[in-house]
Protein backbone atom coordinates (compact mmCIF):
# COMPACT_ATOMS: atom_id res chain seq x y z
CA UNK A 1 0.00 0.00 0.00
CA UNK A 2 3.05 2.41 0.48
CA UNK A 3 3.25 3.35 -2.98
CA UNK A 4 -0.29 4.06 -3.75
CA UNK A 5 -0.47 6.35 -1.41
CA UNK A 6 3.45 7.56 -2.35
CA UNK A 7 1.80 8.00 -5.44
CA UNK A 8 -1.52 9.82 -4.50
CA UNK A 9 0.57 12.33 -2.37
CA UNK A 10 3.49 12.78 -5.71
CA UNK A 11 -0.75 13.44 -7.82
CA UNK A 12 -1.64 15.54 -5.16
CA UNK A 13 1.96 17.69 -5.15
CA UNK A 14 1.74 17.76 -8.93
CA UNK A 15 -1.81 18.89 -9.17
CA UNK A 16 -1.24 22.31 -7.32
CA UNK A 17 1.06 22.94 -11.16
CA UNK A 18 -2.69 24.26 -12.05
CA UNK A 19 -2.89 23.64 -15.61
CA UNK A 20 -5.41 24.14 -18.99
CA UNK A 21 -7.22 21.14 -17.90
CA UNK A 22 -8.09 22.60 -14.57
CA UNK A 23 -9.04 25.65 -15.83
CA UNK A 24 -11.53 24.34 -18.95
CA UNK A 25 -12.93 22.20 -15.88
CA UNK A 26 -13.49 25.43 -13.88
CA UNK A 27 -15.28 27.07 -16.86
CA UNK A 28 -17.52 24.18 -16.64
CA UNK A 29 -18.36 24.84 -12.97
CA UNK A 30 -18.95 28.68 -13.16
CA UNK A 31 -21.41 27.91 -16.54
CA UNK A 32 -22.86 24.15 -15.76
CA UNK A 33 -23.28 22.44 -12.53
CA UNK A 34 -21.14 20.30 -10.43
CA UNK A 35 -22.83 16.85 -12.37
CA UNK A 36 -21.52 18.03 -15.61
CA UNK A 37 -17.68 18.87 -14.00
CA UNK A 38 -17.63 15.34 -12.43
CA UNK A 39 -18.60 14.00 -15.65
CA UNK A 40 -15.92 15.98 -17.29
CA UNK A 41 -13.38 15.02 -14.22
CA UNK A 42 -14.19 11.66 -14.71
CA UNK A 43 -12.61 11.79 -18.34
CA UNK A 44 -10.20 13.35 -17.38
CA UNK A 45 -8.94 11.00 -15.24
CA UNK A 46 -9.60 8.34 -17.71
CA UNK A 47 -7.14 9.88 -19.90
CA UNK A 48 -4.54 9.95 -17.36
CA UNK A 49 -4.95 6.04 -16.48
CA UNK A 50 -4.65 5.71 -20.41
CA UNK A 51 -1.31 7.78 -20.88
CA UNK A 52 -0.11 6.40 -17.88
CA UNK A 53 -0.51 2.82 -18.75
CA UNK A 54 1.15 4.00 -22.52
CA UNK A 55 4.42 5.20 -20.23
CA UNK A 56 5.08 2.24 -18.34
CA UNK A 57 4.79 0.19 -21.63
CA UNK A 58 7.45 2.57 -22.26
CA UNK A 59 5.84 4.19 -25.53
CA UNK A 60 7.23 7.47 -24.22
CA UNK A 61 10.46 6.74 -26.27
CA UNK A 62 8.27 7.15 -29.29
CA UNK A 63 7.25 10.40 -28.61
CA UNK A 64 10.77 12.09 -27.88
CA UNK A 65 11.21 12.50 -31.22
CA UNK A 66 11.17 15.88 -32.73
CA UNK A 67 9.20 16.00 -35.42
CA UNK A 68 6.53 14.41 -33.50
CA UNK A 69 6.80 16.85 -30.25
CA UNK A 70 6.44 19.37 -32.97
CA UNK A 71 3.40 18.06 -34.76
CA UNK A 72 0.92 17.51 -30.96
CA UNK A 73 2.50 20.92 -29.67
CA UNK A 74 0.96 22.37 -32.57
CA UNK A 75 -1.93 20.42 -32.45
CA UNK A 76 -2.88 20.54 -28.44
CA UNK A 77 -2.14 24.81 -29.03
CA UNK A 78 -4.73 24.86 -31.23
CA UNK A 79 -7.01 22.93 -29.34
CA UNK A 80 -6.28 25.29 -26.31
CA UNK A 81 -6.64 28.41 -28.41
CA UNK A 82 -10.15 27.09 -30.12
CA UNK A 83 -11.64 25.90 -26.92
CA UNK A 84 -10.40 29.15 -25.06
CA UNK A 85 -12.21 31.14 -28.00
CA UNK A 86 -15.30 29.13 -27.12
CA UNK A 87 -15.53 29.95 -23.31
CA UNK A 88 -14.53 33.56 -24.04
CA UNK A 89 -17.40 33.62 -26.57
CA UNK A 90 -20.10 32.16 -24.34
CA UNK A 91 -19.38 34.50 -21.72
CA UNK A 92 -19.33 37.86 -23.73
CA UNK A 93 -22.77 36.31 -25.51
CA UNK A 94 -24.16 35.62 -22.27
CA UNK A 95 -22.85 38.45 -20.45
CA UNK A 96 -25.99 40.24 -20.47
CA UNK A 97 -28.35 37.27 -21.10
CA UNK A 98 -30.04 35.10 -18.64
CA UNK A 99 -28.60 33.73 -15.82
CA UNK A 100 -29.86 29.77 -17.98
CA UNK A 101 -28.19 30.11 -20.94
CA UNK A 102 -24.50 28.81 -19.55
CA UNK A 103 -25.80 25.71 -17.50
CA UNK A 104 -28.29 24.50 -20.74
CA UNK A 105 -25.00 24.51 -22.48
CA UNK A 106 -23.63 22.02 -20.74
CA UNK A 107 -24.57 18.42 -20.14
CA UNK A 108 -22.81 15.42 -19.28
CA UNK A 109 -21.72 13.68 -22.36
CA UNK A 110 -21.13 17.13 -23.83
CA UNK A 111 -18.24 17.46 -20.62
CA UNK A 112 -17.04 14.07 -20.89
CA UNK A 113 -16.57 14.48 -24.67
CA UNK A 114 -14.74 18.02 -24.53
CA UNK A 115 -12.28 17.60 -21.17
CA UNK A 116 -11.50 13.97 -23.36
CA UNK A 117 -10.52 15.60 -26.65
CA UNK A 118 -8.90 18.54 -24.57
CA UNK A 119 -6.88 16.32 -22.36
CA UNK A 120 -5.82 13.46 -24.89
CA UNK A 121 -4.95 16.00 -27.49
CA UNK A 122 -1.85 16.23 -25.01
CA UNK A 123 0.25 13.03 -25.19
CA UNK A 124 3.34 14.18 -24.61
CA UNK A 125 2.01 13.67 -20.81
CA UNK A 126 3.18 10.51 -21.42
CA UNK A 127 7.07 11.66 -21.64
CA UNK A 128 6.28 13.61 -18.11
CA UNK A 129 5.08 10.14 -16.32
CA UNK A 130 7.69 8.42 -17.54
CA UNK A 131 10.00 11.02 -16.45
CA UNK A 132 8.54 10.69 -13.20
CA UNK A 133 7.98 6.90 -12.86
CA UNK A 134 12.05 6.90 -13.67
CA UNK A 135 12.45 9.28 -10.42
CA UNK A 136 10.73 7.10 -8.39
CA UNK A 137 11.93 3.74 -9.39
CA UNK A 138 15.50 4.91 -8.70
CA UNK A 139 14.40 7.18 -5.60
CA UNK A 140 12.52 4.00 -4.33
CA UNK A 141 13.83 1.10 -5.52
CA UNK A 142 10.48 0.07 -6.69
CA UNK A 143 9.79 -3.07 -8.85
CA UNK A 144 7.45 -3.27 -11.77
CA UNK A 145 3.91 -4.19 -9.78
CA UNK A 146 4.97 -1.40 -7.16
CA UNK A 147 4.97 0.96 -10.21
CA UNK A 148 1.63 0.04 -11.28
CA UNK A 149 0.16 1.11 -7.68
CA UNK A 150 2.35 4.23 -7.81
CA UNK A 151 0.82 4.88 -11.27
CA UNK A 152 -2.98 4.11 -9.94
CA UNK A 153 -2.16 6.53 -6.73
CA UNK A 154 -0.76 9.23 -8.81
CA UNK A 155 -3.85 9.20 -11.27
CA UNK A 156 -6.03 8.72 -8.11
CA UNK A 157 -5.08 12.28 -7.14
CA UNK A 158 -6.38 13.78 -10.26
CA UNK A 159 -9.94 12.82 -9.62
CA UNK A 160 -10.04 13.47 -6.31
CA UNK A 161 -7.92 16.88 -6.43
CA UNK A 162 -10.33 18.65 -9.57
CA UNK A 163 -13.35 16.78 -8.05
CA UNK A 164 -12.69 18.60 -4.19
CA UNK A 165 -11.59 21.71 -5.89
CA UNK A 166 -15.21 22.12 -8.15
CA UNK A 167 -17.67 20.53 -5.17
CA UNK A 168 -15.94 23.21 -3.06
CA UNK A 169 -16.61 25.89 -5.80
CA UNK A 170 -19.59 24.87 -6.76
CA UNK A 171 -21.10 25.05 -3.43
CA UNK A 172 -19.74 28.39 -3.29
CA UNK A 173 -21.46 29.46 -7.05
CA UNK A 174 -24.58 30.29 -5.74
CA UNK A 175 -22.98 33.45 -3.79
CA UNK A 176 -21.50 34.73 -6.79
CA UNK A 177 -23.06 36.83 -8.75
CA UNK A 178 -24.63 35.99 -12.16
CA UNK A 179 -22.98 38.72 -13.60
CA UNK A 180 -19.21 37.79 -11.87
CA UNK A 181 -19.69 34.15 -13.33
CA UNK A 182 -19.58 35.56 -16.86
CA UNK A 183 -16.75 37.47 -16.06
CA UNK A 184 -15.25 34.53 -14.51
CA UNK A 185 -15.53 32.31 -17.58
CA UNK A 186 -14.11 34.97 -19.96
CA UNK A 187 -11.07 35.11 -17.81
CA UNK A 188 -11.00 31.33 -18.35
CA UNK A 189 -11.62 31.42 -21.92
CA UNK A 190 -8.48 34.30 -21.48
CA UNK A 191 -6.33 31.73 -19.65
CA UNK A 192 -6.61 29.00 -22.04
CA UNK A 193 -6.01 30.94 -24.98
CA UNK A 194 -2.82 32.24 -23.25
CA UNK A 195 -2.21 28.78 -22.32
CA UNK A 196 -2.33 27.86 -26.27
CA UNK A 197 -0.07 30.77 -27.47
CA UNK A 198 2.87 30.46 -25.02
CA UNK A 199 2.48 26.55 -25.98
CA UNK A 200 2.33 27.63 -30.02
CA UNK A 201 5.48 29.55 -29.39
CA UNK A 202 7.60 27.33 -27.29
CA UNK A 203 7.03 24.57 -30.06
CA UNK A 204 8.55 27.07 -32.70
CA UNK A 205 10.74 28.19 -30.97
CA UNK A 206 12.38 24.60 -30.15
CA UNK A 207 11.85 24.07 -34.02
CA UNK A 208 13.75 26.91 -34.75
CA UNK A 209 16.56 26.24 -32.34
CA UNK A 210 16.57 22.63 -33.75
CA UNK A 211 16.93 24.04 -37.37
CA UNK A 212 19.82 26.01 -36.79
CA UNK A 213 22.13 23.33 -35.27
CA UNK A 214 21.20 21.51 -38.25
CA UNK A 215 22.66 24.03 -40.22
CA UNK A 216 25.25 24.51 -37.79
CA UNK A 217 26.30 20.67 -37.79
CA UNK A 218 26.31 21.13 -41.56
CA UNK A 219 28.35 23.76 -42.32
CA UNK A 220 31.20 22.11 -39.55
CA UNK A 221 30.57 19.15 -41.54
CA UNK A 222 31.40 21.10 -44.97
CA UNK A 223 34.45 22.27 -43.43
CA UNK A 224 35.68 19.24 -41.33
CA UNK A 225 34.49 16.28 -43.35
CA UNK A 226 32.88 14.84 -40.08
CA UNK A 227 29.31 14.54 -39.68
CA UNK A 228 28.33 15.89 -36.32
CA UNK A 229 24.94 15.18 -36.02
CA UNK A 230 24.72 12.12 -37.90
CA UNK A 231 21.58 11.37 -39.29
CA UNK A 232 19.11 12.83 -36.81
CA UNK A 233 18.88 16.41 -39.32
């Protein structure tokens, strides 16, 4: 049992990172109700089991490749960007509207479905678990089966972290204002598209960087004969 709940207190450490995830979730809150969060929570944590799983199978080698970091940074920015852009939008439309139009938005299945394709369109989470699942098997000496329960602890935390952190705000919704909510979720919508941008730009940037030691490697090759980077240009 020592490293589940090793694992469930690394989750719980990790969670307080707040990320994109937490704040889409939190959008849902303010707008919906605390049934369509938990739905949403719920797939999110199903993702996590699934990516986790994929890093102890040790896929994560896969995706340290560059031209594939390159290809789901761009494609989780744009996700972040375009489901930002959606929050933002409902908020300014409903800014003045009635206080009904946010939570008929939202419905179960419609939560489950968008925190899935908004967390899964991530998988280079996989690299970061098995990043940490390395820590811990040399920090703890643990064997294969006490990785698994580390990996169930750690993706224990996520649900009950985000599901806590919305009951809590949730139960705290109906003293806030209709008019604050709407603020609230445009700020979200804000966040994420941030979120998306600085994403966007630290994938180009890491392109671009890659691209000129490329050139780099070939102009010392031009002039010394020896291939530098070997093949990986």
């Amino acid at each position: 049992m020592a490293p589940l709940l090793n694992g469930m207190m690394t989750g719980m450490f990790l969670q307080l990172a707040l990320g994109p995830v937490f704040f889409y979730i939190l959008g849902i809150t303010l707008a919906g109700s605390y049934i369509n969060s938990l739905s949403g929570i719920i797939a999110v944590t199903l993702v996590d089991y699934i990516y986790i799983v994929l890093s102890l199978v040790g896929i994560s080698r896969l995706l340290q490749e560059d031209k594939i970091k390159k290809i789901f940074g761009i494609i989780s920015s744009l996700i972040l960007i375009l489901f930002g852009l959606m929050i933002l939008y409902k908020g300014l439309v409903f800014i003045n509207g009635p206080g009904e139009a946010g939570p008929a938005f939202w419905t179960p299945a419609r939560s489950f479905t968008a925190c899935f394709v908004l967390t899964v369109s991530s998988p280079l989470t996989i690299v970061f678990w098995s990043s940490v699942f390395s820590a811990k098997a040399l920090e703890k000496n643990y064997k294969k089966n006490q990785l698994v329960l580390f990996g169930i602890g750690t993706g224990l935390s996520t649900f009950v972290f985000l599901s806590l952190s919305m009951l809590i705000l949730s139960l705290l919704r109906s003293n806030i204002p209709g008019m604050m909510v709407q603020v609230l979720n445009c700020v979200v919508g804000i966040v994420l598209v941030c979120y998306g941008v600085s994403r966007a730009v630290r994938t180009m940037k890491k392109t671009g960087k890659r691209i000129v030691e490329c050139k780099t490697a070939v102009i010392k090759k031009n002039k010394t004969g020896v291939d530098l980077k070997g093949n990986e240009c």
